[in-house]
PDB file of N, CA and C in Angstrom:
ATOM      1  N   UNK A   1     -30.176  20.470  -1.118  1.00  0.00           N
ATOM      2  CA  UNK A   1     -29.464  20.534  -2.370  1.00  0.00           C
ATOM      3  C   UNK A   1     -29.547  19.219  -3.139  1.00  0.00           C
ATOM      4  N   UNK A   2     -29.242  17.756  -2.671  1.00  0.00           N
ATOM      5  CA  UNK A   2     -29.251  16.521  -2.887  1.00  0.00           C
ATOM      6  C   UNK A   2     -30.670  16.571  -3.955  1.00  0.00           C
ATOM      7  N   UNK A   3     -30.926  15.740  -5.157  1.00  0.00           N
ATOM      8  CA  UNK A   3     -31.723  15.506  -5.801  1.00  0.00           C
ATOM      9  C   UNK A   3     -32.470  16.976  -6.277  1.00  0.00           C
ATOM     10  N   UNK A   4     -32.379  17.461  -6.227  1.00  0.00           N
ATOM     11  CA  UNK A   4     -32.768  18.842  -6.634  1.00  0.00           C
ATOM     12  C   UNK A   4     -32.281  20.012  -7.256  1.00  0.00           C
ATOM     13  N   UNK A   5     -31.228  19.218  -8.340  1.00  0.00           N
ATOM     14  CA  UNK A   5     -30.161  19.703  -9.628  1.00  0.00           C
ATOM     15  C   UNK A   5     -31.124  20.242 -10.901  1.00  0.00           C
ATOM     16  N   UNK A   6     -31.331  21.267 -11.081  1.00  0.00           N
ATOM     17  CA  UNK A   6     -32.082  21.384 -12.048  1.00  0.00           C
ATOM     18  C   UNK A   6     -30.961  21.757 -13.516  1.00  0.00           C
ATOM     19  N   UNK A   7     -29.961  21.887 -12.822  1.00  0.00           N
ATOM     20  CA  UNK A   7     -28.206  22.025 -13.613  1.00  0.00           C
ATOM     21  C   UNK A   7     -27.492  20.375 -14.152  1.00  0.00           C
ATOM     22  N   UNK A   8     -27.728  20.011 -15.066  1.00  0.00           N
ATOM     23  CA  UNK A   8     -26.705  18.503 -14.978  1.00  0.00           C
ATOM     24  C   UNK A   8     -25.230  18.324 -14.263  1.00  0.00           C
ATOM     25  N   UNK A   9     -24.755  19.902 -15.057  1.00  0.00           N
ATOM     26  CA  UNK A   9     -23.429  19.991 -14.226  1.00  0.00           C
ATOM     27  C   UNK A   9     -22.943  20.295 -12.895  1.00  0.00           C
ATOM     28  N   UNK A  10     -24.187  20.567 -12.317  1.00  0.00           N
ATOM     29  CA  UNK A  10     -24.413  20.833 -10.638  1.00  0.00           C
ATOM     30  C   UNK A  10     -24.557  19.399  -9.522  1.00  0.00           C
ATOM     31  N   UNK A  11     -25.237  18.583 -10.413  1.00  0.00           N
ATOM     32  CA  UNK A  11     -25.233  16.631  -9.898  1.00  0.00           C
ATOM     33  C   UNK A  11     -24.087  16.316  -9.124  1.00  0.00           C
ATOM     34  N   UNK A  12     -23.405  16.353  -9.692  1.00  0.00           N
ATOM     35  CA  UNK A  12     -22.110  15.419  -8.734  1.00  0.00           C
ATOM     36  C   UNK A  12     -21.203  16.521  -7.873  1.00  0.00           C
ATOM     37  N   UNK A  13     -21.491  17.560  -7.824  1.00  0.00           N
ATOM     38  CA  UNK A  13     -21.370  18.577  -6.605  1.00  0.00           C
ATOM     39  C   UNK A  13     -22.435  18.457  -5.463  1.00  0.00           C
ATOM     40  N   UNK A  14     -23.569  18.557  -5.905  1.00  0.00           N
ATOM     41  CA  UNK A  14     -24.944  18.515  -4.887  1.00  0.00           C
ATOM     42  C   UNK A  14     -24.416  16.801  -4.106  1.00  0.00           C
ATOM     43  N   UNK A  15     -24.318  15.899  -5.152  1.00  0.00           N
ATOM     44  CA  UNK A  15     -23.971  14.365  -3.994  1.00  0.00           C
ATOM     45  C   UNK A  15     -22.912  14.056  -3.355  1.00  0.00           C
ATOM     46  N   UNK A  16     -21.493  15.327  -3.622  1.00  0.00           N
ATOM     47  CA  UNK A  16     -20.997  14.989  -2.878  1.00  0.00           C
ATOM     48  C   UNK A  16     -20.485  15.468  -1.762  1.00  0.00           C
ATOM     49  N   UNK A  17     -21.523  16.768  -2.036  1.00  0.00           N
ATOM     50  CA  UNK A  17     -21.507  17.693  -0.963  1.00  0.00           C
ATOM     51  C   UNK A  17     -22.434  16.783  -0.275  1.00  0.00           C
ATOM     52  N   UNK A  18     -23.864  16.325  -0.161  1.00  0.00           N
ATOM     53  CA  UNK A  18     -24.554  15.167   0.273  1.00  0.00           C
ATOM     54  C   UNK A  18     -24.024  14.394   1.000  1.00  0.00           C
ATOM     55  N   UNK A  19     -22.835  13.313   0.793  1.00  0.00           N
ATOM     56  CA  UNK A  19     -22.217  12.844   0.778  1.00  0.00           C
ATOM     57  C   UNK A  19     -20.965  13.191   2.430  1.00  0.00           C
ATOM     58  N   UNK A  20     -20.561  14.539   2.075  1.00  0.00           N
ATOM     59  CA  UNK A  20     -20.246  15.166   3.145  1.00  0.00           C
ATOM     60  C   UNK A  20     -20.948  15.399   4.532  1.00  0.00           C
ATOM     61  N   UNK A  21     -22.017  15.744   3.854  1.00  0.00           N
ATOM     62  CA  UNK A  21     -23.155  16.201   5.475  1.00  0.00           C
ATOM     63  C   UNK A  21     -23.443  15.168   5.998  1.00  0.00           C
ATOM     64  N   UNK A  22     -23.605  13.552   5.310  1.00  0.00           N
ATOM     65  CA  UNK A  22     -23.760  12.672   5.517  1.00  0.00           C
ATOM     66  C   UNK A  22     -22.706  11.846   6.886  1.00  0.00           C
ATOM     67  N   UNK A  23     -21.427  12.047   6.358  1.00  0.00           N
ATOM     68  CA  UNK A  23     -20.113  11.766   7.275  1.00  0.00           C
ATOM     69  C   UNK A  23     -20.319  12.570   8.181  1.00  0.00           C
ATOM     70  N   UNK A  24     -20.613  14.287   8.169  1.00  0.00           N
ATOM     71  CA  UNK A  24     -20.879  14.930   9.670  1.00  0.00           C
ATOM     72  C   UNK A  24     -22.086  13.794  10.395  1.00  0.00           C
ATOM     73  N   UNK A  25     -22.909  13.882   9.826  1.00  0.00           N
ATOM     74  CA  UNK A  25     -24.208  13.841  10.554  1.00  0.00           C
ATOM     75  C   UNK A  25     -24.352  12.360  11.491  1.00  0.00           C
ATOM     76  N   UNK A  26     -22.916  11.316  10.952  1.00  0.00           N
ATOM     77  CA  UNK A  26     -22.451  10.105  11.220  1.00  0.00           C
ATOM     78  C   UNK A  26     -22.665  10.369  13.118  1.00  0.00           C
ATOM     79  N   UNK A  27     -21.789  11.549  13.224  1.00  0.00           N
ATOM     80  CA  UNK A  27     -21.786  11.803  15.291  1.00  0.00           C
ATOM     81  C   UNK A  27     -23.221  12.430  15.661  1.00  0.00           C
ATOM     82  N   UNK A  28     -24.061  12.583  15.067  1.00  0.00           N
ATOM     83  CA  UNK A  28     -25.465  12.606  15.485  1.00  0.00           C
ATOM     84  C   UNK A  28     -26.407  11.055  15.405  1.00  0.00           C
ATOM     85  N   UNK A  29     -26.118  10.624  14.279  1.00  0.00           N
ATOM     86  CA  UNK A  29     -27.350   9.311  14.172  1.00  0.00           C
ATOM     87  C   UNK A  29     -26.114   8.173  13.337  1.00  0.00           C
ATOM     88  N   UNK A  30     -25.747   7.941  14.113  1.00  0.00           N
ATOM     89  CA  UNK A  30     -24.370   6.720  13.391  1.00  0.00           C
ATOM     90  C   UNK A  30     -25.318   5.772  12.080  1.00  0.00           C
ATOM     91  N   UNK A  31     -26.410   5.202  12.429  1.00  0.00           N
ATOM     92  CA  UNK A  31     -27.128   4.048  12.096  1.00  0.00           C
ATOM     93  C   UNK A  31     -27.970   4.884  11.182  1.00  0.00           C
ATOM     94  N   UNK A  32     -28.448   5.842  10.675  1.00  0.00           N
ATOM     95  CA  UNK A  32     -29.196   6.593  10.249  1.00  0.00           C
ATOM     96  C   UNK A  32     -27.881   6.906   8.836  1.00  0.00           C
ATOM     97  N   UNK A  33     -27.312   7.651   9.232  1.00  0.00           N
ATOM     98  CA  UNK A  33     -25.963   8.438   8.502  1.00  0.00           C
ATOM     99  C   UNK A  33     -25.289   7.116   7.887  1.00  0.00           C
ATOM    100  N   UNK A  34     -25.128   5.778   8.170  1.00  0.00           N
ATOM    101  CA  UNK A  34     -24.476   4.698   7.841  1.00  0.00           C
ATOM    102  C   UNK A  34     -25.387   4.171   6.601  1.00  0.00           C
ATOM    103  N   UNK A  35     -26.795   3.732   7.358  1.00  0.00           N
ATOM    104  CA  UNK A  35     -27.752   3.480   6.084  1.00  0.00           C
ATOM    105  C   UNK A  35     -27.549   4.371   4.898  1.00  0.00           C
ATOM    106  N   UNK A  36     -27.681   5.868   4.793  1.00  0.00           N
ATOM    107  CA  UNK A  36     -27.879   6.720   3.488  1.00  0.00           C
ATOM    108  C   UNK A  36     -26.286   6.603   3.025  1.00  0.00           C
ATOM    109  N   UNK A  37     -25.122   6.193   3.722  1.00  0.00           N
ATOM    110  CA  UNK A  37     -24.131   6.126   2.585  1.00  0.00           C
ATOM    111  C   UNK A  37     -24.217   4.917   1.727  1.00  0.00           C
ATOM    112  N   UNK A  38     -24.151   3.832   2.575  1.00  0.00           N
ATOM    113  CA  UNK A  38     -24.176   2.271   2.258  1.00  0.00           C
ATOM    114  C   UNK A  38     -24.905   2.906   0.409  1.00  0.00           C
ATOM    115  N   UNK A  39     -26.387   3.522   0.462  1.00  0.00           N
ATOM    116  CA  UNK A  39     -27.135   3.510  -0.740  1.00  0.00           C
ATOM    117  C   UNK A  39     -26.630   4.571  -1.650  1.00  0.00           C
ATOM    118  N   UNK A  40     -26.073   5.578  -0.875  1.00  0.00           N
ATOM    119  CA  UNK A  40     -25.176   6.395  -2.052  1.00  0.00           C
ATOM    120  C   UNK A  40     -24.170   6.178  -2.814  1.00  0.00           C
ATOM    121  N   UNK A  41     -23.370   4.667  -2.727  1.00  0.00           N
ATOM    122  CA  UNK A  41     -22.977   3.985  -3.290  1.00  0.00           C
ATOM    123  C   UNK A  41     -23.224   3.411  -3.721  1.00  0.00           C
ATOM    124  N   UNK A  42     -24.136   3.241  -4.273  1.00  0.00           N
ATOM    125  CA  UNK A  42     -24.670   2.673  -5.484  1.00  0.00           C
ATOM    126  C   UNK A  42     -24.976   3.629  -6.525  1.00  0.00           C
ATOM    127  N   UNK A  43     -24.883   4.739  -6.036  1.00  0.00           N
ATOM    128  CA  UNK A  43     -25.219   5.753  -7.019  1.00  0.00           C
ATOM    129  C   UNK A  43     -24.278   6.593  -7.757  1.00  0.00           C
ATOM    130  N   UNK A  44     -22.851   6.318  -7.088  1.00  0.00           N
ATOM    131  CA  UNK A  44     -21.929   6.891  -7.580  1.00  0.00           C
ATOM    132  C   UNK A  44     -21.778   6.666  -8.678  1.00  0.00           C
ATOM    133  N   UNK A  45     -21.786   5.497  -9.346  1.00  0.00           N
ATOM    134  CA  UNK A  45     -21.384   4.675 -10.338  1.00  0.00           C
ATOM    135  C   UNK A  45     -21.119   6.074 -11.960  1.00  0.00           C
ATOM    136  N   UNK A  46     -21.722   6.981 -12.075  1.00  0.00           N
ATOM    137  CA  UNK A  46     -21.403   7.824 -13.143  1.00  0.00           C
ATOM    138  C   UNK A  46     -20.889   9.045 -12.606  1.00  0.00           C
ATOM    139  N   UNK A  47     -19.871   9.155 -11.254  1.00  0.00           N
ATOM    140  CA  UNK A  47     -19.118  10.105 -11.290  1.00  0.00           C
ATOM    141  C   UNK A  47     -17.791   9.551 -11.553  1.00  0.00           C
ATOM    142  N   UNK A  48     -17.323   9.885 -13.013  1.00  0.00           N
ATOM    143  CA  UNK A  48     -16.274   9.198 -13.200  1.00  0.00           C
ATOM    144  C   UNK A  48     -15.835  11.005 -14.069  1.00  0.00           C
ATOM    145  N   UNK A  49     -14.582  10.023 -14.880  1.00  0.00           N
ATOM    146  CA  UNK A  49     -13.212  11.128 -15.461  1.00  0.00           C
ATOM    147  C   UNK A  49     -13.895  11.634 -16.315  1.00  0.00           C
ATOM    148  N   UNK A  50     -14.906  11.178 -16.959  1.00  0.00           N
ATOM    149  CA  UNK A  50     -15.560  12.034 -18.068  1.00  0.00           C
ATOM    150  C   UNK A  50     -16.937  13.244 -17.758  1.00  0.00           C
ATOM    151  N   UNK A  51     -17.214  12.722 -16.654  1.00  0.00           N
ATOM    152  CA  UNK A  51     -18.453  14.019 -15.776  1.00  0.00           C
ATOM    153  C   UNK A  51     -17.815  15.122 -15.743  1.00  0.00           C
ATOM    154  N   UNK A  52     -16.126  15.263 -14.894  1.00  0.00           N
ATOM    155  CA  UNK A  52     -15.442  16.101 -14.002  1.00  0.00           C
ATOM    156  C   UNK A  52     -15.545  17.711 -15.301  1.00  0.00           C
ATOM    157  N   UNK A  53     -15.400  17.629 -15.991  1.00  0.00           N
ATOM    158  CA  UNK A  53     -15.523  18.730 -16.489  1.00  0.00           C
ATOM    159  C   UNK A  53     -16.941  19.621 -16.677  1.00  0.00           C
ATOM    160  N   UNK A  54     -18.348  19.146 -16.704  1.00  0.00           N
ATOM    161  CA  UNK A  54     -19.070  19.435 -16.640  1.00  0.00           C
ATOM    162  C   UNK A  54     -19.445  20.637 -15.591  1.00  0.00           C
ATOM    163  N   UNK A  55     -18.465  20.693 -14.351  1.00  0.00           N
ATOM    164  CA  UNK A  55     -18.709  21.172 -12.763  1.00  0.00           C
ATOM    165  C   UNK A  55     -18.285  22.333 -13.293  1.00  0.00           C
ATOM    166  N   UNK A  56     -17.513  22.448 -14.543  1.00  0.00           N
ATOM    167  CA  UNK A  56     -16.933  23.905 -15.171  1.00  0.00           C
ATOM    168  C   UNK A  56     -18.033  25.085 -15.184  1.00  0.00           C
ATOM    169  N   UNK A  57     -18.961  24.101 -15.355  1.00  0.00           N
ATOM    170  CA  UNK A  57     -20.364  24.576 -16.093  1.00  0.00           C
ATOM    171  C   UNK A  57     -21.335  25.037 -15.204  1.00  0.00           C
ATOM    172  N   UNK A  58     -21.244  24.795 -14.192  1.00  0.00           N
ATOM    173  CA  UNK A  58     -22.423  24.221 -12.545  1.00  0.00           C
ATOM    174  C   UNK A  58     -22.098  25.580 -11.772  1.00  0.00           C
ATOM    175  N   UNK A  59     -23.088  26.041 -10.832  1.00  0.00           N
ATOM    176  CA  UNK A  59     -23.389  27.185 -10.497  1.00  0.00           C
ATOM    177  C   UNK A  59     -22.601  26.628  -9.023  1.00  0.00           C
ATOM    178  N   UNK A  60     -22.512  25.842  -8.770  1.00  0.00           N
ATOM    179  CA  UNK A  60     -22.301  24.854  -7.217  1.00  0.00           C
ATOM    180  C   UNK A  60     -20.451  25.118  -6.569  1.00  0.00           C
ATOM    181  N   UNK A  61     -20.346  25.413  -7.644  1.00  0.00           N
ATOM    182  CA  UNK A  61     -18.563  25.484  -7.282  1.00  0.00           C
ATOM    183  C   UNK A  61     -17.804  26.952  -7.407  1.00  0.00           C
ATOM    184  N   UNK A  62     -17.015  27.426  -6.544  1.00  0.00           N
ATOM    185  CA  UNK A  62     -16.183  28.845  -6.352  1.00  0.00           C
ATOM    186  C   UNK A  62     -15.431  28.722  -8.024  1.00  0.00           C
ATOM    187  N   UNK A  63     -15.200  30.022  -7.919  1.00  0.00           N
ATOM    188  CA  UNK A  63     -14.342  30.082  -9.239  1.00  0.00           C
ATOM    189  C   UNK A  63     -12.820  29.725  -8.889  1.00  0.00           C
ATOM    190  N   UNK A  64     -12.674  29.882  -7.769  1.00  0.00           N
ATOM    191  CA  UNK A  64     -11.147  29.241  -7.389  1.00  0.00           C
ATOM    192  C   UNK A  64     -11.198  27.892  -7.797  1.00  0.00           C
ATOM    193  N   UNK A  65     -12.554  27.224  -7.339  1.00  0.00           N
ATOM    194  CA  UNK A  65     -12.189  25.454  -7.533  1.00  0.00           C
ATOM    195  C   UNK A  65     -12.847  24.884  -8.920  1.00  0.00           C
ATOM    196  N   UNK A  66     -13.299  26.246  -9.586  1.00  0.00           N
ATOM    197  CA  UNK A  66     -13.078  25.902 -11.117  1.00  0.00           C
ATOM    198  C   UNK A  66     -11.936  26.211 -11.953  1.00  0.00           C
ATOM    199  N   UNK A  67     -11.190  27.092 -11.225  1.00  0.00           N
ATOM    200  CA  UNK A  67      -9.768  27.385 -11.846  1.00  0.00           C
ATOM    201  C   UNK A  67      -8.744  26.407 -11.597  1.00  0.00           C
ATOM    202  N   UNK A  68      -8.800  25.252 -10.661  1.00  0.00           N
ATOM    203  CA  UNK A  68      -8.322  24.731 -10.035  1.00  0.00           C
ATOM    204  C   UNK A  68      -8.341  23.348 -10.782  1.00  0.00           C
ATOM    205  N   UNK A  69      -9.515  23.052 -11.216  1.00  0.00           N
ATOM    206  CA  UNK A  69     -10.054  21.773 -12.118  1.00  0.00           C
ATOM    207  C   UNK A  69      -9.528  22.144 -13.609  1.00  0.00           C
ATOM    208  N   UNK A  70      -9.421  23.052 -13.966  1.00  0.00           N
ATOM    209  CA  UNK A  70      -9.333  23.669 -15.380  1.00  0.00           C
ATOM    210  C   UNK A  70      -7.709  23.226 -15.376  1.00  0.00           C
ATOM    211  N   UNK A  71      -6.891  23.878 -14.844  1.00  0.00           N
ATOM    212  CA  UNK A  71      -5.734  23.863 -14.124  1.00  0.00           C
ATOM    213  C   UNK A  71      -4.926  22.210 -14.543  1.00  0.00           C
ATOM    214  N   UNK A  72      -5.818  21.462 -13.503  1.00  0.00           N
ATOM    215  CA  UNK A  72      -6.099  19.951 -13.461  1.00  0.00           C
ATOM    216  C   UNK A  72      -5.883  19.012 -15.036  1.00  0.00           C
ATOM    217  N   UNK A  73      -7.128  19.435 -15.125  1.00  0.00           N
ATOM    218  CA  UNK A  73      -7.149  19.159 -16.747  1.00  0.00           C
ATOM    219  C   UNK A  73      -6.199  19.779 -17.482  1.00  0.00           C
ATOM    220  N   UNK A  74      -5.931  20.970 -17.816  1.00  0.00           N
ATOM    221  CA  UNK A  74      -4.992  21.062 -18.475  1.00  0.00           C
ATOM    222  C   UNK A  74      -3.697  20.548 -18.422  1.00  0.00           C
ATOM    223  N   UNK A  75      -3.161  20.013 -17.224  1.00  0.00           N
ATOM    224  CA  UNK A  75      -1.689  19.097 -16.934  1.00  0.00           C
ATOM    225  C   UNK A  75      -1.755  17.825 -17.366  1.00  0.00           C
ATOM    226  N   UNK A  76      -3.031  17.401 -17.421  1.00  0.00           N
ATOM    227  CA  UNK A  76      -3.518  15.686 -17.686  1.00  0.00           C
ATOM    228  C   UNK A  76      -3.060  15.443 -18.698  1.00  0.00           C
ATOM    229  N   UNK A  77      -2.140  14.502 -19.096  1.00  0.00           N
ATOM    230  CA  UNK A  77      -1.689  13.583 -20.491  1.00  0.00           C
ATOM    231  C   UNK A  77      -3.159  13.722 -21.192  1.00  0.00           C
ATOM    232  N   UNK A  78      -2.993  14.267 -22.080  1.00  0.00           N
ATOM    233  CA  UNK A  78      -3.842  13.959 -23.182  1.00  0.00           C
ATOM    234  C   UNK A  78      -4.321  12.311 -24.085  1.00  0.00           C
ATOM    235  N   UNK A  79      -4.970  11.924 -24.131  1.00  0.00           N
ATOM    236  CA  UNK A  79      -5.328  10.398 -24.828  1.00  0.00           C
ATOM    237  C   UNK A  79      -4.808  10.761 -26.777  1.00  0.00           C
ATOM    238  N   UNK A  80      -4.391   9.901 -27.051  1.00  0.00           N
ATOM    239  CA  UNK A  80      -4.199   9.825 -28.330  1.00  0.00           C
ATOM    240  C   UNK A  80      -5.283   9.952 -29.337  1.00  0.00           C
ATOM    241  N   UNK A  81      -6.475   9.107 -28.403  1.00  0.00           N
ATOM    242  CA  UNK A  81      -7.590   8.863 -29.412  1.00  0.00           C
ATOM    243  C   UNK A  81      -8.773   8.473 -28.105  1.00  0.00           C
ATOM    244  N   UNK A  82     -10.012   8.658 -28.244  1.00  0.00           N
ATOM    245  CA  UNK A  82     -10.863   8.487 -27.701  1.00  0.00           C
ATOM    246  C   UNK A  82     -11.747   7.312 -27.873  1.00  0.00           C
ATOM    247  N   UNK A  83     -11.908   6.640 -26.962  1.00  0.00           N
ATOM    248  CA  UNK A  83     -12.449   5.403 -26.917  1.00  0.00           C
ATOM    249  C   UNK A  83     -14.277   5.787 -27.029  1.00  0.00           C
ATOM    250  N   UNK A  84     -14.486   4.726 -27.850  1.00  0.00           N
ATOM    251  CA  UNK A  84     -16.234   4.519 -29.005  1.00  0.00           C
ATOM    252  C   UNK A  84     -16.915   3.940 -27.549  1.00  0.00           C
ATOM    253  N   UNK A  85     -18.309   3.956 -28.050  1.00  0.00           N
ATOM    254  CA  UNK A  85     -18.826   3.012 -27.117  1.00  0.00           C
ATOM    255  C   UNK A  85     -19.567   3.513 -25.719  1.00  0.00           C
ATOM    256  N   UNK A  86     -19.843   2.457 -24.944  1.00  0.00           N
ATOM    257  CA  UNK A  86     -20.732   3.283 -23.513  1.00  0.00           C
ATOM    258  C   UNK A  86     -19.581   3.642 -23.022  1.00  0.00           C
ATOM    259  N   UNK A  87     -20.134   4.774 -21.515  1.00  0.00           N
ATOM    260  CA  UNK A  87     -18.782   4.754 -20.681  1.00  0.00           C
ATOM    261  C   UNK A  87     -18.256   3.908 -19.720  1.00  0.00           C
ATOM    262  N   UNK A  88     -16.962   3.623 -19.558  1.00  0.00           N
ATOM    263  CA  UNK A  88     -16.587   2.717 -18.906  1.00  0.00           C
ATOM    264  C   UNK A  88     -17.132   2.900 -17.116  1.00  0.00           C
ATOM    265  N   UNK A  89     -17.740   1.914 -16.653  1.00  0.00           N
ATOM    266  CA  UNK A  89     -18.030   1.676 -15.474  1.00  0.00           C
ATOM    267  C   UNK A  89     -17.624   1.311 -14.382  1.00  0.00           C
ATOM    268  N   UNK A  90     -16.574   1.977 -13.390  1.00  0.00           N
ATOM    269  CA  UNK A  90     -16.109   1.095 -12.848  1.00  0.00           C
ATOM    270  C   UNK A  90     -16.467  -0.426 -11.892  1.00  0.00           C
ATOM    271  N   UNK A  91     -16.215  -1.266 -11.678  1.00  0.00           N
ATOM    272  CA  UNK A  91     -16.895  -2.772 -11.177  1.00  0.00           C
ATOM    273  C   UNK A  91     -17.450  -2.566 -10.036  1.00  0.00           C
ATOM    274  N   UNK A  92     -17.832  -3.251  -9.739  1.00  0.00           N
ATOM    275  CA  UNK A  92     -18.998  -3.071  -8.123  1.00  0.00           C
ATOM    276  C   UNK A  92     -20.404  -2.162  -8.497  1.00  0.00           C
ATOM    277  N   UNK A  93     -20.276  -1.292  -9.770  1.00  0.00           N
ATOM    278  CA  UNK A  93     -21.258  -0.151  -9.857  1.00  0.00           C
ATOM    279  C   UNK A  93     -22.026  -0.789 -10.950  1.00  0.00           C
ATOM    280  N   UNK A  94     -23.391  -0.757 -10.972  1.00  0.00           N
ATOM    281  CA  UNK A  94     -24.164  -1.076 -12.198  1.00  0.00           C
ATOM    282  C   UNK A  94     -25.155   0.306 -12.353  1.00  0.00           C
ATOM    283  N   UNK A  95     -24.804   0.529 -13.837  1.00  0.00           N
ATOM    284  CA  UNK A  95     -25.999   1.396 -14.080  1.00  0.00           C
ATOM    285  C   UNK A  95     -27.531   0.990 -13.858  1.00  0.00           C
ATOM    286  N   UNK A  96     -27.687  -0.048 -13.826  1.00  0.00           N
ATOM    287  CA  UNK A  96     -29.174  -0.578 -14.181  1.00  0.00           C
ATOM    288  C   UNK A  96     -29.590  -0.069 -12.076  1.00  0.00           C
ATOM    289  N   UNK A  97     -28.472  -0.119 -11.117  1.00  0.00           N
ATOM    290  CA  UNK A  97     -29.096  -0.349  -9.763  1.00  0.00           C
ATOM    291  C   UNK A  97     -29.986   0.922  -9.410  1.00  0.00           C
ATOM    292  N   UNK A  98     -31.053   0.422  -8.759  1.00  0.00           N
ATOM    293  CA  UNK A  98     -31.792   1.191  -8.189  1.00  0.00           C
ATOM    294  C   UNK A  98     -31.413   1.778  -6.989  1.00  0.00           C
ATOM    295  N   UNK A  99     -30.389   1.483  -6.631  1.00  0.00           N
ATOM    296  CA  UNK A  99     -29.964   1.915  -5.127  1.00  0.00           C
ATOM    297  C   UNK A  99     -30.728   2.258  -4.407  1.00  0.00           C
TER     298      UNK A  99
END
């Protein structure tokens, strides 16, 4: 599934389901499973608050846990006004990394 999103809104389901098999696979090859997270962190860097709605869209998720996100969002304080500009990044993450 990993790298093989032909959906945009399917991406950050496929890595973190990835992500998951990764932590199983930790009690098979500790040192193996340790290396591929260490680098999947670097890649996180654009699953942030503004992706999460996209998964609405993505073939990857039950309709329960799109009703569930919808749900989500709809309770969320609304912003007054929307901030211009790139999206905010959180620190440690650079877009430019090659991970």
């Amino acid at each position: 599934m990993w790298m093989s999103s032909t959906l945009a809104a399917d991406a950050p389901a496929n890595d973190l389901q990835f992500m998951k098999d990764m932590m199983k696979f930790k009690r098979t090859d500790p040192e193996i499973a340790q290396a591929v997270l260490q680098k999947l962190e670097n890649h996180k860097w654009y699953l942030t608050q503004e992706v999460v709605p996209f998964a609405l869209f993505g073939s990857r998720l039950s309709d329960k846990e799109k009703q569930d996100i919808a749900a989500k969002l709809h309770a969320t304080e609304k912003p007054d006004s929307f901030r211009r500009g790139k999206t905010y990044v959180p620190s440690g993450y650079s877009q430019d990394d090659s991970g």
